[in-house]
PDB file of N, CA and C in Angstrom:
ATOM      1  N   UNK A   1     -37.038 -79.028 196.638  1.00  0.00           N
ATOM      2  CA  UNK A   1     -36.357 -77.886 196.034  1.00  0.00           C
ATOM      3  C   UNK A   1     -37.290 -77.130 195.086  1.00  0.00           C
ATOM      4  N   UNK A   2     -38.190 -77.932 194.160  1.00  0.00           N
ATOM      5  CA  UNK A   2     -38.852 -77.386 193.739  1.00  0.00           C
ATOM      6  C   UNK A   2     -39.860 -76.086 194.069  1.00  0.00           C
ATOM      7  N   UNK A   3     -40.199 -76.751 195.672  1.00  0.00           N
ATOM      8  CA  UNK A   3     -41.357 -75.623 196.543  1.00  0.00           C
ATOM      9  C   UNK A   3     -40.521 -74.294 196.494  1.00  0.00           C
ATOM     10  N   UNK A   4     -39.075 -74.409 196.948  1.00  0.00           N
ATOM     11  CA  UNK A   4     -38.540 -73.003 196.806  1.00  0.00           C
ATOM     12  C   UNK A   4     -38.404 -72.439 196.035  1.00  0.00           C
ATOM     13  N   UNK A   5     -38.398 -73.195 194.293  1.00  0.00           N
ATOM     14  CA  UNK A   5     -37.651 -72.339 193.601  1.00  0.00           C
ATOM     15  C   UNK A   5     -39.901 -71.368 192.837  1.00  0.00           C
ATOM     16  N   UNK A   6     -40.391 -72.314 193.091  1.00  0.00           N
ATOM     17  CA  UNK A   6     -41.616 -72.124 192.731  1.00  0.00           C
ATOM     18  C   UNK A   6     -41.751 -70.473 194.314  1.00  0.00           C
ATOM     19  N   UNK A   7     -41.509 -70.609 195.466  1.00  0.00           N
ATOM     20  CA  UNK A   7     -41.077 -69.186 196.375  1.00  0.00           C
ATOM     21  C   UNK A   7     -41.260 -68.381 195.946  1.00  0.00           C
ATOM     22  N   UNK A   8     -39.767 -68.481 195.230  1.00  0.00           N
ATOM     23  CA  UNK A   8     -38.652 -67.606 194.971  1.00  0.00           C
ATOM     24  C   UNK A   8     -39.095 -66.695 193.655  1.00  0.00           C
ATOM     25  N   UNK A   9     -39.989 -67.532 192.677  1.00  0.00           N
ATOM     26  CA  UNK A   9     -40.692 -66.816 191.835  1.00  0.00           C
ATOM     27  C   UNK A   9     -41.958 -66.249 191.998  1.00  0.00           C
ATOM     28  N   UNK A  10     -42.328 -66.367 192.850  1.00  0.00           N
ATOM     29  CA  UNK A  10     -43.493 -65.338 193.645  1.00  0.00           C
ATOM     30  C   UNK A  10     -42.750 -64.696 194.106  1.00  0.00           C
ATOM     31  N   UNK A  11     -42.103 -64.155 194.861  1.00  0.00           N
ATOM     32  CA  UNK A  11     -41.397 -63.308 195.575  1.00  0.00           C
ATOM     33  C   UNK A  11     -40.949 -62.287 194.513  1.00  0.00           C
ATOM     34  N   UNK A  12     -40.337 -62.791 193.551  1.00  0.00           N
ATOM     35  CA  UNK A  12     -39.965 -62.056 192.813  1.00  0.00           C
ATOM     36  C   UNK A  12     -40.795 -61.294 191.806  1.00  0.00           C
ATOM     37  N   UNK A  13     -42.311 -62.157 191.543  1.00  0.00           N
ATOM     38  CA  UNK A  13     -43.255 -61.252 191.239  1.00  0.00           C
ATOM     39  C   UNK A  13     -43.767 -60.396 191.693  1.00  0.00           C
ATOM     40  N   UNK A  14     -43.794 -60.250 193.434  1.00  0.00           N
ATOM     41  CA  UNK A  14     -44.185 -59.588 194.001  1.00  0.00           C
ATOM     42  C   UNK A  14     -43.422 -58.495 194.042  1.00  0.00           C
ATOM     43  N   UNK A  15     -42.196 -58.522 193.947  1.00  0.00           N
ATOM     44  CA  UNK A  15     -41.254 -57.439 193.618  1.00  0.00           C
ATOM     45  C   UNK A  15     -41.310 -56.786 192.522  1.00  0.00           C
ATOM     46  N   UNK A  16     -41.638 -57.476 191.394  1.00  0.00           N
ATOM     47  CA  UNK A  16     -42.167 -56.751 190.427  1.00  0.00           C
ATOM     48  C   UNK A  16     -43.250 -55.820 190.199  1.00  0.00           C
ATOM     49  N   UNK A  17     -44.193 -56.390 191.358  1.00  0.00           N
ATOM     50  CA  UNK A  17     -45.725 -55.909 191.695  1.00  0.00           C
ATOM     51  C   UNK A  17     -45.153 -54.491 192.170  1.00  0.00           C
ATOM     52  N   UNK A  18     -44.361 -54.744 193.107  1.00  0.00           N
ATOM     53  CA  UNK A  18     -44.627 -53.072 194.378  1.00  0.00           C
ATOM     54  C   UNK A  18     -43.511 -52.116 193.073  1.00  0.00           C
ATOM     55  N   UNK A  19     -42.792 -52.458 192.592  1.00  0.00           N
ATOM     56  CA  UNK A  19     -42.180 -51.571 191.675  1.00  0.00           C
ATOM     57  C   UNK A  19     -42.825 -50.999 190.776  1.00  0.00           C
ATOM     58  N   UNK A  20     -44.284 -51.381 190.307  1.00  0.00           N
ATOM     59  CA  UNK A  20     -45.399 -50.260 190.020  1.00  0.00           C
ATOM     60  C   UNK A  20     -46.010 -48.998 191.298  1.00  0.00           C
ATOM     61  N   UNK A  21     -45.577 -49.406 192.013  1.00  0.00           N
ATOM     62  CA  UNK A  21     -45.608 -48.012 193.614  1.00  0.00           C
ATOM     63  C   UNK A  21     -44.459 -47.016 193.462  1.00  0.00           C
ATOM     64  N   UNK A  22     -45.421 -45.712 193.269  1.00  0.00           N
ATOM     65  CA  UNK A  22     -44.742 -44.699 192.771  1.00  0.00           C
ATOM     66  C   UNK A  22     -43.499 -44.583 193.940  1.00  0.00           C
ATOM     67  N   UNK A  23     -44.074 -44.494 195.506  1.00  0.00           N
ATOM     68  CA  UNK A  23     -43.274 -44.251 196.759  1.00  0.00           C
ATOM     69  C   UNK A  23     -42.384 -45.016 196.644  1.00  0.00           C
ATOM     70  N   UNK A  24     -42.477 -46.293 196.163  1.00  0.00           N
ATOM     71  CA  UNK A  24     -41.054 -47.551 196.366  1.00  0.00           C
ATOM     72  C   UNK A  24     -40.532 -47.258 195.297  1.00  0.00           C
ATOM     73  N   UNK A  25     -40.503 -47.057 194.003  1.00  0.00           N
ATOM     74  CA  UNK A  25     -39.726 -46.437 193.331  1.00  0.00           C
ATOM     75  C   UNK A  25     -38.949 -45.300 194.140  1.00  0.00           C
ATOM     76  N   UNK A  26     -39.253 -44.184 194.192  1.00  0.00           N
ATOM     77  CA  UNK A  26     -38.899 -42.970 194.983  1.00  0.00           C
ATOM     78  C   UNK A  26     -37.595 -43.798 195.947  1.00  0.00           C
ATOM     79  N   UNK A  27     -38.693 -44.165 196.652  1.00  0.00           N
ATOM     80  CA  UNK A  27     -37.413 -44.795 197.812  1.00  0.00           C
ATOM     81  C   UNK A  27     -36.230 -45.942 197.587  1.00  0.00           C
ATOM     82  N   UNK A  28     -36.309 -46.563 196.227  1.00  0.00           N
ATOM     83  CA  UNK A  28     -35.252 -47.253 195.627  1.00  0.00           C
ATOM     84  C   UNK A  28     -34.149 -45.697 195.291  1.00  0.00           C
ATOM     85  N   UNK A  29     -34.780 -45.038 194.473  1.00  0.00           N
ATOM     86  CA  UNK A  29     -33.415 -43.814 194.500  1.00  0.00           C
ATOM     87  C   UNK A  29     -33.421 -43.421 195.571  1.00  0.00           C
ATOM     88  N   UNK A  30     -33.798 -42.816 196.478  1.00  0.00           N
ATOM     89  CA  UNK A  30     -33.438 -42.114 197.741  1.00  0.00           C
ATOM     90  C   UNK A  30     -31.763 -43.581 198.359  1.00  0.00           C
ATOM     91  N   UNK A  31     -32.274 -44.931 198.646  1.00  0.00           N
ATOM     92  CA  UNK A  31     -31.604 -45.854 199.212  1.00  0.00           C
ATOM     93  C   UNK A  31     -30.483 -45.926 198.429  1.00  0.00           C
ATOM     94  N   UNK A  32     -30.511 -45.360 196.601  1.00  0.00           N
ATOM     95  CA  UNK A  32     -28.839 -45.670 195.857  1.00  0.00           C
ATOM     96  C   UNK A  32     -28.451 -44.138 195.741  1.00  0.00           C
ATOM     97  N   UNK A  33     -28.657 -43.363 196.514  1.00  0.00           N
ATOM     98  CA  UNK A  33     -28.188 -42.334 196.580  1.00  0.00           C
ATOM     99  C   UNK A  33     -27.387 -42.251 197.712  1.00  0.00           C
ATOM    100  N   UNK A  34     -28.472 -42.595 198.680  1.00  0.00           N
ATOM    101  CA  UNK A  34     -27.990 -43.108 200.260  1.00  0.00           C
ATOM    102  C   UNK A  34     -26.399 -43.950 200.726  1.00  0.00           C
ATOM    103  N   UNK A  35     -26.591 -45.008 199.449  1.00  0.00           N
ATOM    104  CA  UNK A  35     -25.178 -45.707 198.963  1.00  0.00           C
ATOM    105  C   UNK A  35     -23.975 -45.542 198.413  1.00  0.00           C
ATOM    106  N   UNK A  36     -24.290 -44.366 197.646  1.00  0.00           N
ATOM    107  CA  UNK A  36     -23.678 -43.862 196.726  1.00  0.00           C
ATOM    108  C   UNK A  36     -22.440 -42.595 197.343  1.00  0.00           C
ATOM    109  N   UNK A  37     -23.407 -42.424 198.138  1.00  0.00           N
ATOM    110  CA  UNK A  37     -23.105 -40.905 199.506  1.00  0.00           C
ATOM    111  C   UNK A  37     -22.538 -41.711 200.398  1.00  0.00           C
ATOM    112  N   UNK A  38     -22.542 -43.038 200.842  1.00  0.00           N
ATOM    113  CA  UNK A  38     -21.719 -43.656 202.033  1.00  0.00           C
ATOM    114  C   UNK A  38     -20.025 -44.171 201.272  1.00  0.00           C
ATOM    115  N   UNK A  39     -20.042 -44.485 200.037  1.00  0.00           N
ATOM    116  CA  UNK A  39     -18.891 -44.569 199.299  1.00  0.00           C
ATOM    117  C   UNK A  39     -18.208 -42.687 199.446  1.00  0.00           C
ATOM    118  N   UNK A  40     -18.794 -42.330 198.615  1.00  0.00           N
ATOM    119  CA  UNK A  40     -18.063 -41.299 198.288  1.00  0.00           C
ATOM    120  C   UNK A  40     -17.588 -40.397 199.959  1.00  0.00           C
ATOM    121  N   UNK A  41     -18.273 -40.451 200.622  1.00  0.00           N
ATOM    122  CA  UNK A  41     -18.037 -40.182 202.245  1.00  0.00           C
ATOM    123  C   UNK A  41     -17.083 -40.719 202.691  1.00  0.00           C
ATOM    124  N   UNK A  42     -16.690 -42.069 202.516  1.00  0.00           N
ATOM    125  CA  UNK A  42     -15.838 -42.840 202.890  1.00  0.00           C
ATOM    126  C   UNK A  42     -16.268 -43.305 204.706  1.00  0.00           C
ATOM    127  N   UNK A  43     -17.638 -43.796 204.258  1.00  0.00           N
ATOM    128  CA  UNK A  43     -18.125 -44.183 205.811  1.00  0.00           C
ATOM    129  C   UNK A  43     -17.740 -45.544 206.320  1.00  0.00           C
ATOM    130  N   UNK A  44     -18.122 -45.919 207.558  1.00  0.00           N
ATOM    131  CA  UNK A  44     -16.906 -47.004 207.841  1.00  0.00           C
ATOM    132  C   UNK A  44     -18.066 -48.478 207.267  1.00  0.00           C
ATOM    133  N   UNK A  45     -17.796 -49.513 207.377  1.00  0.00           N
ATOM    134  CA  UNK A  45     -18.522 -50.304 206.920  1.00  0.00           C
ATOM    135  C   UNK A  45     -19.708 -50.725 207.589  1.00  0.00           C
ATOM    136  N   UNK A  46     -19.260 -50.316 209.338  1.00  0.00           N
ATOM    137  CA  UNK A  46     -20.790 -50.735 210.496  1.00  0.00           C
ATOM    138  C   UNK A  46     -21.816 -49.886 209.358  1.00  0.00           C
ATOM    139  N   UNK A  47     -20.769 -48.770 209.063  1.00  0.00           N
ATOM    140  CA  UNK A  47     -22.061 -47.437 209.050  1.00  0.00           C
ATOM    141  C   UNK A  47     -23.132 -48.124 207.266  1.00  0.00           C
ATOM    142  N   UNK A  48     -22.161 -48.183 206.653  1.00  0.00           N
ATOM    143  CA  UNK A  48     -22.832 -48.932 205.104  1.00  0.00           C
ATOM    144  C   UNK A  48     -23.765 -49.883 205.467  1.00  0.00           C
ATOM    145  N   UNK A  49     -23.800 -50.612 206.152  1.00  0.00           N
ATOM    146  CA  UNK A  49     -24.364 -52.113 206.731  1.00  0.00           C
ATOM    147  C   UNK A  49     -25.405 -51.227 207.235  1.00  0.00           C
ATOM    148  N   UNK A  50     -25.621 -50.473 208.112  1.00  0.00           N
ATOM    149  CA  UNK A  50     -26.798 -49.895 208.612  1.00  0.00           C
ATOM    150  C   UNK A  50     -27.752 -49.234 207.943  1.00  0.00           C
ATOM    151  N   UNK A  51     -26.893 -48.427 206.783  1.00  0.00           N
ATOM    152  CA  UNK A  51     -27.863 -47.762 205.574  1.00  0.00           C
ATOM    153  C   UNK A  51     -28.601 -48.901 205.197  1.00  0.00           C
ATOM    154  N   UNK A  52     -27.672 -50.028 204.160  1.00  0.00           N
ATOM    155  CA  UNK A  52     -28.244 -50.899 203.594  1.00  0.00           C
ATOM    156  C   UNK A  52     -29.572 -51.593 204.375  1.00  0.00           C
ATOM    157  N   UNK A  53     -28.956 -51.813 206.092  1.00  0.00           N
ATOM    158  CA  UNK A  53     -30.359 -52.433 206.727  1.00  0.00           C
ATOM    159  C   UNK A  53     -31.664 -51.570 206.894  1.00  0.00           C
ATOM    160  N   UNK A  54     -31.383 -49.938 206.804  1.00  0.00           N
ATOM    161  CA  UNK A  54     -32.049 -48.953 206.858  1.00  0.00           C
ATOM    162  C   UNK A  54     -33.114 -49.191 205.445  1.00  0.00           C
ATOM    163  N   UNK A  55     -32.368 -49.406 204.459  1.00  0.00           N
ATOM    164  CA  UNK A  55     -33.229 -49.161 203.058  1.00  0.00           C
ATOM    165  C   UNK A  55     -34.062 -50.450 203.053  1.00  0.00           C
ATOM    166  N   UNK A  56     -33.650 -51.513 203.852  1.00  0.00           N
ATOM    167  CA  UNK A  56     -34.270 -52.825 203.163  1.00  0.00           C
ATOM    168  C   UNK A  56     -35.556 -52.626 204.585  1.00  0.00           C
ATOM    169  N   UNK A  57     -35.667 -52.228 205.488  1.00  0.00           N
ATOM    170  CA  UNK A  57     -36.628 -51.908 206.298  1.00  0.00           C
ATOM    171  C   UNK A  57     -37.332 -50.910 205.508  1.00  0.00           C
ATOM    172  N   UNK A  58     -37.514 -49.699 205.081  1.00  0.00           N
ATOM    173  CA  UNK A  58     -38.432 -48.963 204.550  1.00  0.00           C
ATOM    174  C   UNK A  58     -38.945 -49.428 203.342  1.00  0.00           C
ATOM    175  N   UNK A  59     -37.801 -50.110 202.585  1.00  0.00           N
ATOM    176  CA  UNK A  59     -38.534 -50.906 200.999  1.00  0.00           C
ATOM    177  C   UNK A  59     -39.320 -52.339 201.517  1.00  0.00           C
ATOM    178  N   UNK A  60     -39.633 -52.785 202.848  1.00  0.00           N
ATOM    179  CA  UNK A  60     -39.761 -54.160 203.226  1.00  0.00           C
ATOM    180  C   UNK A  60     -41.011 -53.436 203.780  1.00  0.00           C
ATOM    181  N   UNK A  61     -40.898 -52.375 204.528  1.00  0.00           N
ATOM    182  CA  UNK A  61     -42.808 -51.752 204.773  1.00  0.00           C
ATOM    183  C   UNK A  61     -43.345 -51.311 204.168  1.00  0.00           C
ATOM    184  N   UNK A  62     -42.545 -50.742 203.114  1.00  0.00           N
ATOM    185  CA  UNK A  62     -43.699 -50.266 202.061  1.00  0.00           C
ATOM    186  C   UNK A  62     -44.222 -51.283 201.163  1.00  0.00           C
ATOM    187  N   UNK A  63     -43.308 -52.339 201.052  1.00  0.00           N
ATOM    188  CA  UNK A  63     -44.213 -53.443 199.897  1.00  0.00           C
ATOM    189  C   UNK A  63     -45.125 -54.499 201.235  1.00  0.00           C
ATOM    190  N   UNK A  64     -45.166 -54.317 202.417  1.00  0.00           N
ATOM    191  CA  UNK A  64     -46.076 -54.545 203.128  1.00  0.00           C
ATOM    192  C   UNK A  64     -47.397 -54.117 203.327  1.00  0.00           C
ATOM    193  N   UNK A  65     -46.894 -52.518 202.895  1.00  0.00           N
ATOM    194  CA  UNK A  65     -48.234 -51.673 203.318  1.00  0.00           C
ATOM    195  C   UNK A  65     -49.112 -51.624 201.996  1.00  0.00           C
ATOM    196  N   UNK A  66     -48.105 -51.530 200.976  1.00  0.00           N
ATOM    197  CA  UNK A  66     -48.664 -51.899 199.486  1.00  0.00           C
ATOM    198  C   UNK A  66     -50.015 -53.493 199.475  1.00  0.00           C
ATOM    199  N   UNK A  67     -49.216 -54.199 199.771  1.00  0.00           N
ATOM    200  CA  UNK A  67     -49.809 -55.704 200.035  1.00  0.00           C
ATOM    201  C   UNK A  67     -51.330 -55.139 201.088  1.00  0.00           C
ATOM    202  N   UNK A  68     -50.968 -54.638 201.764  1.00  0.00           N
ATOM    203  CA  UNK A  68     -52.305 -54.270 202.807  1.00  0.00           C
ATOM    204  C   UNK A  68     -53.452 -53.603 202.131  1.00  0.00           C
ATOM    205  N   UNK A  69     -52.293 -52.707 201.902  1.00  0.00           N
ATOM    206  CA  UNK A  69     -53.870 -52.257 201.028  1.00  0.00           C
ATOM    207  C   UNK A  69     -54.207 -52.740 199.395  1.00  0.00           C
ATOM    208  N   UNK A  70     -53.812 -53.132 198.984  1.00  0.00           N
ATOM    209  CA  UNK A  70     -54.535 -54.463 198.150  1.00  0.00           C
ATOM    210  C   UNK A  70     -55.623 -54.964 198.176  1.00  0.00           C
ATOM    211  N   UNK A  71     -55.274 -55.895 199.459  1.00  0.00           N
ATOM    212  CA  UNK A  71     -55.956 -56.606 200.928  1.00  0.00           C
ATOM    213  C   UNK A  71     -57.180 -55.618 200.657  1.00  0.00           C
ATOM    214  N   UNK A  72     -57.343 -55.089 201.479  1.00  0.00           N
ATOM    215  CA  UNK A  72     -57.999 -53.942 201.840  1.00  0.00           C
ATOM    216  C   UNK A  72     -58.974 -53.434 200.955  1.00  0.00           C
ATOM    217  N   UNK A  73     -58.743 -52.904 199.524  1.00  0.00           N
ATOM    218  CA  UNK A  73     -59.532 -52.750 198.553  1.00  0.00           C
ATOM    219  C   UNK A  73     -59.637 -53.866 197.596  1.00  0.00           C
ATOM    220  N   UNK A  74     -59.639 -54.804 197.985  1.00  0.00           N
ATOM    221  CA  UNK A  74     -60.126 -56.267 197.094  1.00  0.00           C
ATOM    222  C   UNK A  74     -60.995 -56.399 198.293  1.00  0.00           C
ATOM    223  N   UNK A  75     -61.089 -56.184 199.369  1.00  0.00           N
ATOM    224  CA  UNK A  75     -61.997 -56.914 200.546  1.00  0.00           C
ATOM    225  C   UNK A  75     -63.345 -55.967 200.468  1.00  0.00           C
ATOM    226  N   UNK A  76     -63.050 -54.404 200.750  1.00  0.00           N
ATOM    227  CA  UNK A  76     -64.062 -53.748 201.123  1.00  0.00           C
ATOM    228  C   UNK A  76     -64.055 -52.761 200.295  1.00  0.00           C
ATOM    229  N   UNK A  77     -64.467 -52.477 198.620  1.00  0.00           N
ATOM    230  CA  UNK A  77     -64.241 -51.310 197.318  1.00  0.00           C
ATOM    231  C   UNK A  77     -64.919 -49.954 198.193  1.00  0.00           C
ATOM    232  N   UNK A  78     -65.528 -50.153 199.120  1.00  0.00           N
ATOM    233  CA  UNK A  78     -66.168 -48.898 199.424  1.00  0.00           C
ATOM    234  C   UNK A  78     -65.488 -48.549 200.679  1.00  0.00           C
ATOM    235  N   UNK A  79     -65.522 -47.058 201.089  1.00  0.00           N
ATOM    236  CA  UNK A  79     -65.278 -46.153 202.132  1.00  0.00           C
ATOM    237  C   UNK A  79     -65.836 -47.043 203.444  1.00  0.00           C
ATOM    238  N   UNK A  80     -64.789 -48.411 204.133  1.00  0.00           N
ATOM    239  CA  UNK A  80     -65.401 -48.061 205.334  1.00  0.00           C
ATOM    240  C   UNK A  80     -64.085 -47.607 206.443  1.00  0.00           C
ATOM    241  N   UNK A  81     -64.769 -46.868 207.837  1.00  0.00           N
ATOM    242  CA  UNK A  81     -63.400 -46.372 208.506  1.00  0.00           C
ATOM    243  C   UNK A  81     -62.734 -47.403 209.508  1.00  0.00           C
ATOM    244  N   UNK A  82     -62.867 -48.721 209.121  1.00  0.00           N
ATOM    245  CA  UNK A  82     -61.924 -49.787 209.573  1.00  0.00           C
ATOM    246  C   UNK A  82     -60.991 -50.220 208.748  1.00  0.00           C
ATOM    247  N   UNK A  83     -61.088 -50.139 207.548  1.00  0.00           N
ATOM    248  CA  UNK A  83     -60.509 -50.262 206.808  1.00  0.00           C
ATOM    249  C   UNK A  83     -59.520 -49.238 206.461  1.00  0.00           C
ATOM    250  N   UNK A  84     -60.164 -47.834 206.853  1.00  0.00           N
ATOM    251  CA  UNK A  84     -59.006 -46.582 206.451  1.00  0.00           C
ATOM    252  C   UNK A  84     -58.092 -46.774 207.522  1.00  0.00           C
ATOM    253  N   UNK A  85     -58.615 -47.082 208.601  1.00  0.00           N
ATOM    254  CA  UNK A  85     -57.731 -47.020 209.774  1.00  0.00           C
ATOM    255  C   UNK A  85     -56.413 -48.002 209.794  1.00  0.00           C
ATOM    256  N   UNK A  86     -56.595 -49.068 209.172  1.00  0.00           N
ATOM    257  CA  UNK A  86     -55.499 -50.247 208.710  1.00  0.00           C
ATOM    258  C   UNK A  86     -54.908 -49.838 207.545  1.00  0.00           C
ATOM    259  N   UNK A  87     -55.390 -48.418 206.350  1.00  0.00           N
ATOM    260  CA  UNK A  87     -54.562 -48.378 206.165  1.00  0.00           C
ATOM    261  C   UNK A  87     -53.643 -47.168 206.620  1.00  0.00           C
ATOM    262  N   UNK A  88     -54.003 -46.472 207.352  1.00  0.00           N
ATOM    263  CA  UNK A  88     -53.247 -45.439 207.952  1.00  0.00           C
ATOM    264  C   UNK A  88     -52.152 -46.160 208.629  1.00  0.00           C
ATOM    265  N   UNK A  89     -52.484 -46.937 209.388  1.00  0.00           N
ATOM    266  CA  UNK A  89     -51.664 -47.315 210.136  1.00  0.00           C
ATOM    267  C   UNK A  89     -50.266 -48.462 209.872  1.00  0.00           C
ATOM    268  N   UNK A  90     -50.858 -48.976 208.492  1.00  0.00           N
ATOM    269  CA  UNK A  90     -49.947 -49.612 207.322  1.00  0.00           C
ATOM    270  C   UNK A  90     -48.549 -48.542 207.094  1.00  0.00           C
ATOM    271  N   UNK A  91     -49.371 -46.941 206.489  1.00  0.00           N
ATOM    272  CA  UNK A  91     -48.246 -46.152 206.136  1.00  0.00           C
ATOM    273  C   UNK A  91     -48.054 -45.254 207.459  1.00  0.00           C
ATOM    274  N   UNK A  92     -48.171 -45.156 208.690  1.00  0.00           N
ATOM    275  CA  UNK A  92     -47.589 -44.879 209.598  1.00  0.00           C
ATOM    276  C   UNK A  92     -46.444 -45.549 209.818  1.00  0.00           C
ATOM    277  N   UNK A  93     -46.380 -47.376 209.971  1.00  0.00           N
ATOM    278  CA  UNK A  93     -45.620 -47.813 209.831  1.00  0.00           C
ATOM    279  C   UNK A  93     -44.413 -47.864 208.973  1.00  0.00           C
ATOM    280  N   UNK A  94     -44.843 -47.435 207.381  1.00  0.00           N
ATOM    281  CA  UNK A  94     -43.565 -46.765 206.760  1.00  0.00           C
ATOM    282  C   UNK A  94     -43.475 -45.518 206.863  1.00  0.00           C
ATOM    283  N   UNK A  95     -43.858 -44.367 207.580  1.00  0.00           N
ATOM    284  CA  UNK A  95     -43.377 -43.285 207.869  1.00  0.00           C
ATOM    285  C   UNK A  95     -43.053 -43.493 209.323  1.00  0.00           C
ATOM    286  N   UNK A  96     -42.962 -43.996 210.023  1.00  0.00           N
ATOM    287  CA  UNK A  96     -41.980 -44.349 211.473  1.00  0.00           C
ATOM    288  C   UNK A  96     -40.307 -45.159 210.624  1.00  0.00           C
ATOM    289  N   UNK A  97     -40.423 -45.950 209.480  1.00  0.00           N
ATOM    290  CA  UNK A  97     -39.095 -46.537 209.386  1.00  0.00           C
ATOM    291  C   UNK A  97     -38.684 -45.380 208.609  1.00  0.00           C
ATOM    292  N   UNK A  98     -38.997 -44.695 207.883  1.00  0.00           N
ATOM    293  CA  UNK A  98     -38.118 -43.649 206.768  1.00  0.00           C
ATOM    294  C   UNK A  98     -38.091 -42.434 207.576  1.00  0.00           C
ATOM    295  N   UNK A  99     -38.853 -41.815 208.331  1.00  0.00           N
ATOM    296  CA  UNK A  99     -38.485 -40.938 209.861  1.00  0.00           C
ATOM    297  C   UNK A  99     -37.176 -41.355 210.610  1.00  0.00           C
ATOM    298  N   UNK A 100     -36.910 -42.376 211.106  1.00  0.00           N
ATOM    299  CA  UNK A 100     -35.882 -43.610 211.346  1.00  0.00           C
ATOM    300  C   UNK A 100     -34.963 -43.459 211.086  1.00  0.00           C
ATOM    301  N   UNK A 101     -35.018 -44.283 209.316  1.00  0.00           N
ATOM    302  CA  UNK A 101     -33.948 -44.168 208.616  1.00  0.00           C
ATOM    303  C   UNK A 101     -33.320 -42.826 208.015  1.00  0.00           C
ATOM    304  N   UNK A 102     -33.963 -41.613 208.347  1.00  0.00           N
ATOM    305  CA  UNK A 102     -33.698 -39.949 208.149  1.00  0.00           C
ATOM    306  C   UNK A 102     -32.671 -40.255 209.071  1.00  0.00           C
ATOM    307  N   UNK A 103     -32.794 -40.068 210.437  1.00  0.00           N
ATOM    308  CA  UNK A 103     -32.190 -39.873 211.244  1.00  0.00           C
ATOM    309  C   UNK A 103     -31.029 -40.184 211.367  1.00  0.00           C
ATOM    310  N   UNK A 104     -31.146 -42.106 211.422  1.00  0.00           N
ATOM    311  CA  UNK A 104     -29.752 -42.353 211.367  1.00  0.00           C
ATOM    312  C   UNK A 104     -28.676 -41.612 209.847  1.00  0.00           C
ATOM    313  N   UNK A 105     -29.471 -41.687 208.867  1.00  0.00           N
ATOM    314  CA  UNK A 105     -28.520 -40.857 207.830  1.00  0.00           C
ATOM    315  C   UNK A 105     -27.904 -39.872 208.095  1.00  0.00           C
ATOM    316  N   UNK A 106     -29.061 -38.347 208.777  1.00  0.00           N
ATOM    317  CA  UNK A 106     -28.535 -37.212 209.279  1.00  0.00           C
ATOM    318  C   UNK A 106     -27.394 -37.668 210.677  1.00  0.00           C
ATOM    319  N   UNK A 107     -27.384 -38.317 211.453  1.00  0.00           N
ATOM    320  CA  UNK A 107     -26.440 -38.767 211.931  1.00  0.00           C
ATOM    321  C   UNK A 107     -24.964 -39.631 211.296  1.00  0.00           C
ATOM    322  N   UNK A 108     -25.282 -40.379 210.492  1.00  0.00           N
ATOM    323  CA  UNK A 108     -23.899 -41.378 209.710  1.00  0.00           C
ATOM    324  C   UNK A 108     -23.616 -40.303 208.751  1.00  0.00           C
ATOM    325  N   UNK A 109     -24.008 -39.536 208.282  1.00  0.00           N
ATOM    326  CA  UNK A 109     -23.650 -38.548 206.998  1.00  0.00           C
ATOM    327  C   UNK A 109     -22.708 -36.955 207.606  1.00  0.00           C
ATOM    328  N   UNK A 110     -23.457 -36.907 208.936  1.00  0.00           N
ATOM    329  CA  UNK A 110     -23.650 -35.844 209.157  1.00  0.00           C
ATOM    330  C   UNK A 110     -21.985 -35.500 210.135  1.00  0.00           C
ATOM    331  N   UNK A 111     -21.627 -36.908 210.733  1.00  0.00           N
ATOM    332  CA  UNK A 111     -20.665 -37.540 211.658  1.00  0.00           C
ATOM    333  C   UNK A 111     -19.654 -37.791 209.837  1.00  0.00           C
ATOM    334  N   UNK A 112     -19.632 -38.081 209.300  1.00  0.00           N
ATOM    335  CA  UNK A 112     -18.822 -38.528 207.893  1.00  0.00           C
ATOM    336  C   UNK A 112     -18.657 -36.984 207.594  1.00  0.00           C
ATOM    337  N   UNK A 113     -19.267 -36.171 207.367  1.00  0.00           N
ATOM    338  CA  UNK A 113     -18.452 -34.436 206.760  1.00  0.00           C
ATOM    339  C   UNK A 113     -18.327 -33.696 207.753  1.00  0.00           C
ATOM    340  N   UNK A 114     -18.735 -34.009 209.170  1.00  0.00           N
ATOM    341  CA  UNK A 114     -17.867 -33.050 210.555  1.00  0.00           C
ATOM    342  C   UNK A 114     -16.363 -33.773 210.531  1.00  0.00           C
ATOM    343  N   UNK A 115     -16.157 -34.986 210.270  1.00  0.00           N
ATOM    344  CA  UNK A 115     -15.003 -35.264 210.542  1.00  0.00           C
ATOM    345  C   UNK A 115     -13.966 -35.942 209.557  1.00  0.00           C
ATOM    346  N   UNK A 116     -14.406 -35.288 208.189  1.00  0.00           N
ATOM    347  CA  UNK A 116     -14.086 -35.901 206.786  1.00  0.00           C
ATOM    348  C   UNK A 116     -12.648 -34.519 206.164  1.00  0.00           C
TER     349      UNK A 116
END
């Protein structure tokens, strides 16, 4: 039990870590706004459940891509283009889930005040 709870406090430092990232900040309000707008909408609960899985995918790649590039500039401090390329492709990966998660919003939001 110990190994987990010893986890569980890394994890949670690490959460502390990416909450110095200006973007994951940003995208913590964008996701309680997101929440906030599925209450007051009166969306059905599939639809809440999907936001919520929506926000924890874009806040789950960005403290990935955060972690990468870390990685990345602790490994190699200088300009090389293998390294830019991992990290492009780090935040491609969170701009494919928040592209994504646009969508389904403009769809669950959009379906909630055509028929609200």
């Amino acid at each position: 039990m110990t190994t987990f709870i010893k986890s569980l406090f890394y994890a949670l430092q690490g959460i502390k870590e990416v909450f110095s990232e200006k973007n994951f900040r940003i995208e913590i309000l964008i996701g309680f706004f997101a929440i906030i707008a599925s209450f007051i909408l009166k969306t059905s609960l599939v639809d809440k459940e999907v936001i919520v899985l929506c926000i924890g995918l874009v806040l789950g790649s960005e403290t990935m891509n955060t972690a990468a590039e870390q990685l990345a500039d602790f490994v190699s401090p200088g300009h090389r283009d293998e390294i830019r390329r991992t990290k492009d492709l780090m935040a491609a990966a969170v701009l494919i889930f928040s592209i994504m998660s646009l969508a389904i919003g403009i769809i669950i939001f959009g379906n909630a005040l055509l028929y609200a």
